[in-house]
C-alpha atoms as a PDB file:
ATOM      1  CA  UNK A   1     187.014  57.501 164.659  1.00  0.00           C
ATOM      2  CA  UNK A   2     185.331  60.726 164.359  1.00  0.00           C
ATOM      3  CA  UNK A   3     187.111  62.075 161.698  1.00  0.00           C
ATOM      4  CA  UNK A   4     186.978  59.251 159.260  1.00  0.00           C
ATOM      5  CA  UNK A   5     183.023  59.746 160.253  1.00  0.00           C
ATOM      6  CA  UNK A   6     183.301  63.617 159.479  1.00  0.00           C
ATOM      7  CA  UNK A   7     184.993  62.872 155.885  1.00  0.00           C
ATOM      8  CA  UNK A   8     182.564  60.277 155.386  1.00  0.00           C
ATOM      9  CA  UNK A   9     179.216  62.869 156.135  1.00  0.00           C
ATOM     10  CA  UNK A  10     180.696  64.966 154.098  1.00  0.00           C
ATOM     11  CA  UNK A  11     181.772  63.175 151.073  1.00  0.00           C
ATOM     12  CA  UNK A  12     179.625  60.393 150.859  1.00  0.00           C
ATOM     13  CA  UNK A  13     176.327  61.469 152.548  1.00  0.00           C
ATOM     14  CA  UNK A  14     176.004  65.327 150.920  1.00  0.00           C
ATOM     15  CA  UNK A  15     172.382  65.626 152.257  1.00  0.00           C
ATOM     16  CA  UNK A  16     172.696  64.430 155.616  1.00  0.00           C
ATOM     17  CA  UNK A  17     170.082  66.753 157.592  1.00  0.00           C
ATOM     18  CA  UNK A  18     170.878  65.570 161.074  1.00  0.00           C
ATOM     19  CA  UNK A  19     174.502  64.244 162.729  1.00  0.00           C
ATOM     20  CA  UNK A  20     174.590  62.712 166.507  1.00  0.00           C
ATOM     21  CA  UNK A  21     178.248  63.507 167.739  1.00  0.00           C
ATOM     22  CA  UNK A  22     177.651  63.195 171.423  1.00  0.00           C
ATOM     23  CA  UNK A  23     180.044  61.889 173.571  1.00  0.00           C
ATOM     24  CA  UNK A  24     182.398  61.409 170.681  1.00  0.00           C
ATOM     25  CA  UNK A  25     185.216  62.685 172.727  1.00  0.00           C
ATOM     26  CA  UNK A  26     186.075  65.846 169.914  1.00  0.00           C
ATOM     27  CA  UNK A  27     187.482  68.076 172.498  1.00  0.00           C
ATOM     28  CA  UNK A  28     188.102  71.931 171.169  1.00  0.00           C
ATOM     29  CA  UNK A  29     190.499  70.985 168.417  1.00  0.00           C
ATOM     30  CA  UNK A  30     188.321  68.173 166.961  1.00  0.00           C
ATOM     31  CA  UNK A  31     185.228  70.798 167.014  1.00  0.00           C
ATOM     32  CA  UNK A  32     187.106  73.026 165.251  1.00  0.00           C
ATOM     33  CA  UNK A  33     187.776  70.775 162.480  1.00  0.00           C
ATOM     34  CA  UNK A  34     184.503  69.004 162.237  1.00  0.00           C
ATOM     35  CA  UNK A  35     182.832  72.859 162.471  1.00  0.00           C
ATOM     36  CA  UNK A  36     184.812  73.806 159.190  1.00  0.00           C
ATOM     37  CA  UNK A  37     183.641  70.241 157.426  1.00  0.00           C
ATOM     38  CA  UNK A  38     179.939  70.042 158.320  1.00  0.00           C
ATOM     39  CA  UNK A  39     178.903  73.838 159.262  1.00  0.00           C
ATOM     40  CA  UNK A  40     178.408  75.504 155.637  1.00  0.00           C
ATOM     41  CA  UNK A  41     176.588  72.151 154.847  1.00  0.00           C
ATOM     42  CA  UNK A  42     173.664  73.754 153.409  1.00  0.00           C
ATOM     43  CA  UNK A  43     171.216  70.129 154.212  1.00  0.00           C
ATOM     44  CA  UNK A  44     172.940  69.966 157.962  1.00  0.00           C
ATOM     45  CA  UNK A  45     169.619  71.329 159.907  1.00  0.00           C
ATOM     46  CA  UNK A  46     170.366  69.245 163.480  1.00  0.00           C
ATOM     47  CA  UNK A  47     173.797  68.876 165.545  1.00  0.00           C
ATOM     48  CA  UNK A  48     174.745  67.117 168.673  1.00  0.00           C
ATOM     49  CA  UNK A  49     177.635  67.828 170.050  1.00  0.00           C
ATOM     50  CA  UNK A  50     176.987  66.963 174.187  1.00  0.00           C
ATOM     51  CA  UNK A  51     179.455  65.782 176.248  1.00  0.00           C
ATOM     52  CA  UNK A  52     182.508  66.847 173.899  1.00  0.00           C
ATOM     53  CA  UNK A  53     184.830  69.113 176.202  1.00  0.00           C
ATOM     54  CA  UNK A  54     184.295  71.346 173.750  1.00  0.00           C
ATOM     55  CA  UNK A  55     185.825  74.322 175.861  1.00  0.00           C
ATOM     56  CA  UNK A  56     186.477  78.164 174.647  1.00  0.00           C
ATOM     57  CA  UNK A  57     188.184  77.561 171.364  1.00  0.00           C
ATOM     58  CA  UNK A  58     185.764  75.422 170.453  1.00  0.00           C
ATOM     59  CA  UNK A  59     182.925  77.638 171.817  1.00  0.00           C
ATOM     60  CA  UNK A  60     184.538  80.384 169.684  1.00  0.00           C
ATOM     61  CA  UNK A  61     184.502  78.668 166.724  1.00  0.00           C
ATOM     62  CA  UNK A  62     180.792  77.925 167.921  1.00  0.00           C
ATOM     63  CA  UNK A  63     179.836  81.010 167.987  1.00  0.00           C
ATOM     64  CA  UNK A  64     181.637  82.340 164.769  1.00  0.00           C
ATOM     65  CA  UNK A  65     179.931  79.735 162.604  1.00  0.00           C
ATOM     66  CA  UNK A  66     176.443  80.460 164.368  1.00  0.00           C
ATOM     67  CA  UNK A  67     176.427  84.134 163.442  1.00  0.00           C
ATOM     68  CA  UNK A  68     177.531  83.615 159.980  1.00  0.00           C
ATOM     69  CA  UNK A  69     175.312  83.765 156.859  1.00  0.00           C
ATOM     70  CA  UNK A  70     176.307  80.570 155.770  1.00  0.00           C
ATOM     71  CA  UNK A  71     174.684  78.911 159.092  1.00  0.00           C
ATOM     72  CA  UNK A  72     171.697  76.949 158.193  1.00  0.00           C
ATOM     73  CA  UNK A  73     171.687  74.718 161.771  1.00  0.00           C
ATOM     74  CA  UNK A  74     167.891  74.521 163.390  1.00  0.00           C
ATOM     75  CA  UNK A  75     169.108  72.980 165.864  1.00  0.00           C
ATOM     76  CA  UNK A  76     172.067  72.537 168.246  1.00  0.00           C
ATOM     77  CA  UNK A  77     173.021  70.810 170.973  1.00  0.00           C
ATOM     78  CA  UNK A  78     175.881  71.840 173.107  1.00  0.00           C
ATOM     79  CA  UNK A  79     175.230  70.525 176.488  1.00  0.00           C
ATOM     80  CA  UNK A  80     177.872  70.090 179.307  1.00  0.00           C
ATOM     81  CA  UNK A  81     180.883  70.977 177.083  1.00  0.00           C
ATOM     82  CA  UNK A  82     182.324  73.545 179.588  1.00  0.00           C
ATOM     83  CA  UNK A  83     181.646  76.530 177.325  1.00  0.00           C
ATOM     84  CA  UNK A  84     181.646  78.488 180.647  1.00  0.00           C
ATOM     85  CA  UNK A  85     185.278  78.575 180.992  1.00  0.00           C
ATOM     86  CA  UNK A  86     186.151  82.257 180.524  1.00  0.00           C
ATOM     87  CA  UNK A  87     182.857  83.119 179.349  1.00  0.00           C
ATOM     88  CA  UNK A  88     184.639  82.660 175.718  1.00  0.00           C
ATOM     89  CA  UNK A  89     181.797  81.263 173.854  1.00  0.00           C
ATOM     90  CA  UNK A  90     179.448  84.121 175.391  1.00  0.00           C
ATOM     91  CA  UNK A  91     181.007  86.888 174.808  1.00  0.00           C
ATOM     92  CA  UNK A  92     182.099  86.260 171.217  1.00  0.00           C
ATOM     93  CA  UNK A  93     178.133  85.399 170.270  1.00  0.00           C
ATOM     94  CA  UNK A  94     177.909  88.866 171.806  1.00  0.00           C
ATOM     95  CA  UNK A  95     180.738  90.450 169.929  1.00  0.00           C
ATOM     96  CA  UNK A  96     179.636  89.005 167.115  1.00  0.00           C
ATOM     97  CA  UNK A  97     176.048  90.145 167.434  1.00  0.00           C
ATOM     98  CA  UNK A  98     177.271  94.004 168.634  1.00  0.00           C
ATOM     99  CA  UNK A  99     178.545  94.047 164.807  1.00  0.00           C
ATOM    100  CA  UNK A 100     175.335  93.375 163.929  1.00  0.00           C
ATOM    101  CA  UNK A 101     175.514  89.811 162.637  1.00  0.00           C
ATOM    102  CA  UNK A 102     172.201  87.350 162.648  1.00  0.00           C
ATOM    103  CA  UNK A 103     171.031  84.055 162.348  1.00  0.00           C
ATOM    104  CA  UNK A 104     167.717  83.245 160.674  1.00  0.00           C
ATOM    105  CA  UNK A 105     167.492  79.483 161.130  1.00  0.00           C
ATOM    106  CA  UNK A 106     168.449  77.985 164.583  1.00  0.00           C
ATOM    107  CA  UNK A 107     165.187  77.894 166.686  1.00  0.00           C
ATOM    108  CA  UNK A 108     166.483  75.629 169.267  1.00  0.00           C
ATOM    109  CA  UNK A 109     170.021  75.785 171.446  1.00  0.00           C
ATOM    110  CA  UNK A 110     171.080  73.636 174.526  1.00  0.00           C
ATOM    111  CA  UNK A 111     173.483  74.958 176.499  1.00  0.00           C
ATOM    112  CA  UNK A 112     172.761  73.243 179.779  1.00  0.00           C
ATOM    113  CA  UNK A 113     175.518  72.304 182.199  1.00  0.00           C
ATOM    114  CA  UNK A 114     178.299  74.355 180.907  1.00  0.00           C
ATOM    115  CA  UNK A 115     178.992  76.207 183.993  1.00  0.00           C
ATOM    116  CA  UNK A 116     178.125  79.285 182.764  1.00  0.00           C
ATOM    117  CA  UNK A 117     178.553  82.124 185.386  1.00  0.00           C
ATOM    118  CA  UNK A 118     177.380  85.715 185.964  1.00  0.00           C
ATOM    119  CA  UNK A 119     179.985  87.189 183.625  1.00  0.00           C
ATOM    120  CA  UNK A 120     178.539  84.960 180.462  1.00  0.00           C
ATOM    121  CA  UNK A 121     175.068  84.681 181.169  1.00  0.00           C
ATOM    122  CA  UNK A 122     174.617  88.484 180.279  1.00  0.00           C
ATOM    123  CA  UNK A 123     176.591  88.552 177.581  1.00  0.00           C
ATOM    124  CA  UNK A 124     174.891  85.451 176.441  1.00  0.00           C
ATOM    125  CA  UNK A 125     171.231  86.737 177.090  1.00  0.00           C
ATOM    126  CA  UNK A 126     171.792  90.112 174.970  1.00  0.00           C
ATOM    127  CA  UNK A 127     173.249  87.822 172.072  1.00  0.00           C
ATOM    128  CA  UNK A 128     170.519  85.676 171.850  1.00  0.00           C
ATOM    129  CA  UNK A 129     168.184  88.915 170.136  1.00  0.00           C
ATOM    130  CA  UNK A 130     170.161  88.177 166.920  1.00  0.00           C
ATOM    131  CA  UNK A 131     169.065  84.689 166.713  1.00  0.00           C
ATOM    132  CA  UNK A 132     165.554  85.774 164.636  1.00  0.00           C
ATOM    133  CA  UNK A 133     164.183  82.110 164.988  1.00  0.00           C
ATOM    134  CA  UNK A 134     165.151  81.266 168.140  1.00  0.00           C
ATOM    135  CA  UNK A 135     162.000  80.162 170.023  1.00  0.00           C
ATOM    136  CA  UNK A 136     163.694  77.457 172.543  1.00  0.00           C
ATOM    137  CA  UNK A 137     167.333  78.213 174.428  1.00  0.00           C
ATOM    138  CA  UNK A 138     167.959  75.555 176.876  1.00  0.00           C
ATOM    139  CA  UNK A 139     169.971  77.894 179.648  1.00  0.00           C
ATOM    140  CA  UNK A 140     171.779  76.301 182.695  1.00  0.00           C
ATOM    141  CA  UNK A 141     168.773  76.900 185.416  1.00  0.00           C
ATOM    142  CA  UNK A 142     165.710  76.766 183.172  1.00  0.00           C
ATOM    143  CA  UNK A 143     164.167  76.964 179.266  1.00  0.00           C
ATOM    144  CA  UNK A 144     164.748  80.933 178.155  1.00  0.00           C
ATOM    145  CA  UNK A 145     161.585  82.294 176.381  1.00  0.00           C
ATOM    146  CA  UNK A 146     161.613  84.476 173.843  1.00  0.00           C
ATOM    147  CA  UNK A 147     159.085  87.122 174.186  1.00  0.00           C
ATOM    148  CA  UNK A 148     159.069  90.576 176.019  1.00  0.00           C
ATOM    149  CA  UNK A 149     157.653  90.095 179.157  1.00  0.00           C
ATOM    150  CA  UNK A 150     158.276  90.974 182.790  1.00  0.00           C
ATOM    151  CA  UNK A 151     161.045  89.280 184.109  1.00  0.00           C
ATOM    152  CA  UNK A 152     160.629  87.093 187.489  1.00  0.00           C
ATOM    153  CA  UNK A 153     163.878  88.383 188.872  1.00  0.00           C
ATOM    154  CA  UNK A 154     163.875  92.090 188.895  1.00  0.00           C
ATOM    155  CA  UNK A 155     160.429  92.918 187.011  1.00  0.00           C
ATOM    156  CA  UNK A 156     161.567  94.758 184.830  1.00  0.00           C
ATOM    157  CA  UNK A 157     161.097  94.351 180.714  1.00  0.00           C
ATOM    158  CA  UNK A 158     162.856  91.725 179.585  1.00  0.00           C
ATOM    159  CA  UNK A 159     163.786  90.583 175.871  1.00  0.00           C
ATOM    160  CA  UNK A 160     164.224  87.040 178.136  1.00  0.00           C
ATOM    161  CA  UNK A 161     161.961  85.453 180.602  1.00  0.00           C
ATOM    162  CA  UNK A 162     163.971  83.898 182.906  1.00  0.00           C
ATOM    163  CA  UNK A 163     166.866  84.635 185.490  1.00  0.00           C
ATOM    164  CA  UNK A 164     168.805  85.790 182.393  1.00  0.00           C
ATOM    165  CA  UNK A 165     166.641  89.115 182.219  1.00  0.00           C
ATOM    166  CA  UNK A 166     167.770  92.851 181.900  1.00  0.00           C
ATOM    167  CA  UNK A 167     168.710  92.049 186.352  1.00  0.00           C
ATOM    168  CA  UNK A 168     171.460  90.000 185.133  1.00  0.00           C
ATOM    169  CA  UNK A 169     172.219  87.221 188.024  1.00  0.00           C
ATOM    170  CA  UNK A 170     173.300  90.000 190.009  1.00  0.00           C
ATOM    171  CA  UNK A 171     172.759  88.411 193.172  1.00  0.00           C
ATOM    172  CA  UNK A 172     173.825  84.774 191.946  1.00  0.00           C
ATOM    173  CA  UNK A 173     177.455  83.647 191.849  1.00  0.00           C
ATOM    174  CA  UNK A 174     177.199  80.773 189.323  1.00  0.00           C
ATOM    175  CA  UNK A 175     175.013  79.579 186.939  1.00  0.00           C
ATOM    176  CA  UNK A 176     175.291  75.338 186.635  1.00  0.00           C
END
């Protein structure tokens, strides 16, 4: 089903702005396919992709696309898709953004209820500076804010408001 629906957005409907694929049971390989139809789709502004067990290949691909110049997504949706597994998706947004590469057009990203643990939640928080219009990141325990302020958790400076700051979940085992 979903893949006559990706050929069809991408044939027939060439300035579709938003696609709903939750619970569409796409898995990693299915995200990795539909990710390589829809995601250079310069009229694609809004993606749901909830509830897909999208897991770490998928999250890489994720995360590839995301920090490409070619990404035009506002928004994205990527809740409970177990991107936590290995901290995959995490650390290759941070790879990726080490090497210095941006995004200039999503401004919101849900990433709730992915199991995300100590090990990507750093990674993860660090990455999220090269997302320049990011004003809204759905984490696992609460909203993320961009803006340098004092983090709540170890009061220090933080890029991140939120349990995600420079502290790190230190003293927290897992993030759900």
């Amino acid at each position: 089903v979903w893949r006559g629906l990706i050929q069809w957005s991408v044939r027939v409907q060439p300035s579709i702005r938003e696609l709903n694929m939750r619970h569409c049971s796409l898995n990693s390989s299915g995200v990795v396919q539909m990710f390589g139809a829809v995601s250079c789709r310069s009229q694609l502004r809004v993606l749901n992709l909830a509830w897909n067990q999208v897991g770490s290949l998928g999250g890489q691909t994720i995360a590839t696309v995301l920090l490409s110049p070619d990404c035009v997504l506002e928004e994205l949706d990527l809740r409970d898709n177990q991107l936590g597994d290995s901290g995959a998706f995490a650390k290759k947004l941070h790879q990726l953004q080490a090497a210095n590469a941006t995004n200039s057009c999503l401004q919101r990203l849900h990433l709730g209820n992915n199991g995300l643990d100590v090990e990507s939640v750093q990674p993860l928080a660090s990455a999220l500076a090269g997302f320049l219009a990011l004003v809204s990141a759905q984490a696992p325990l609460q909203p993320l804010t961009l803006r340098e302020e004092t983090c709540r958790a170890c009061y220090r400076s933080c890029p991140i408001s939120c349990f995600a700051g420079t502290c790190g979940l230190r003293d927290r085992k897992s993030v759900v």
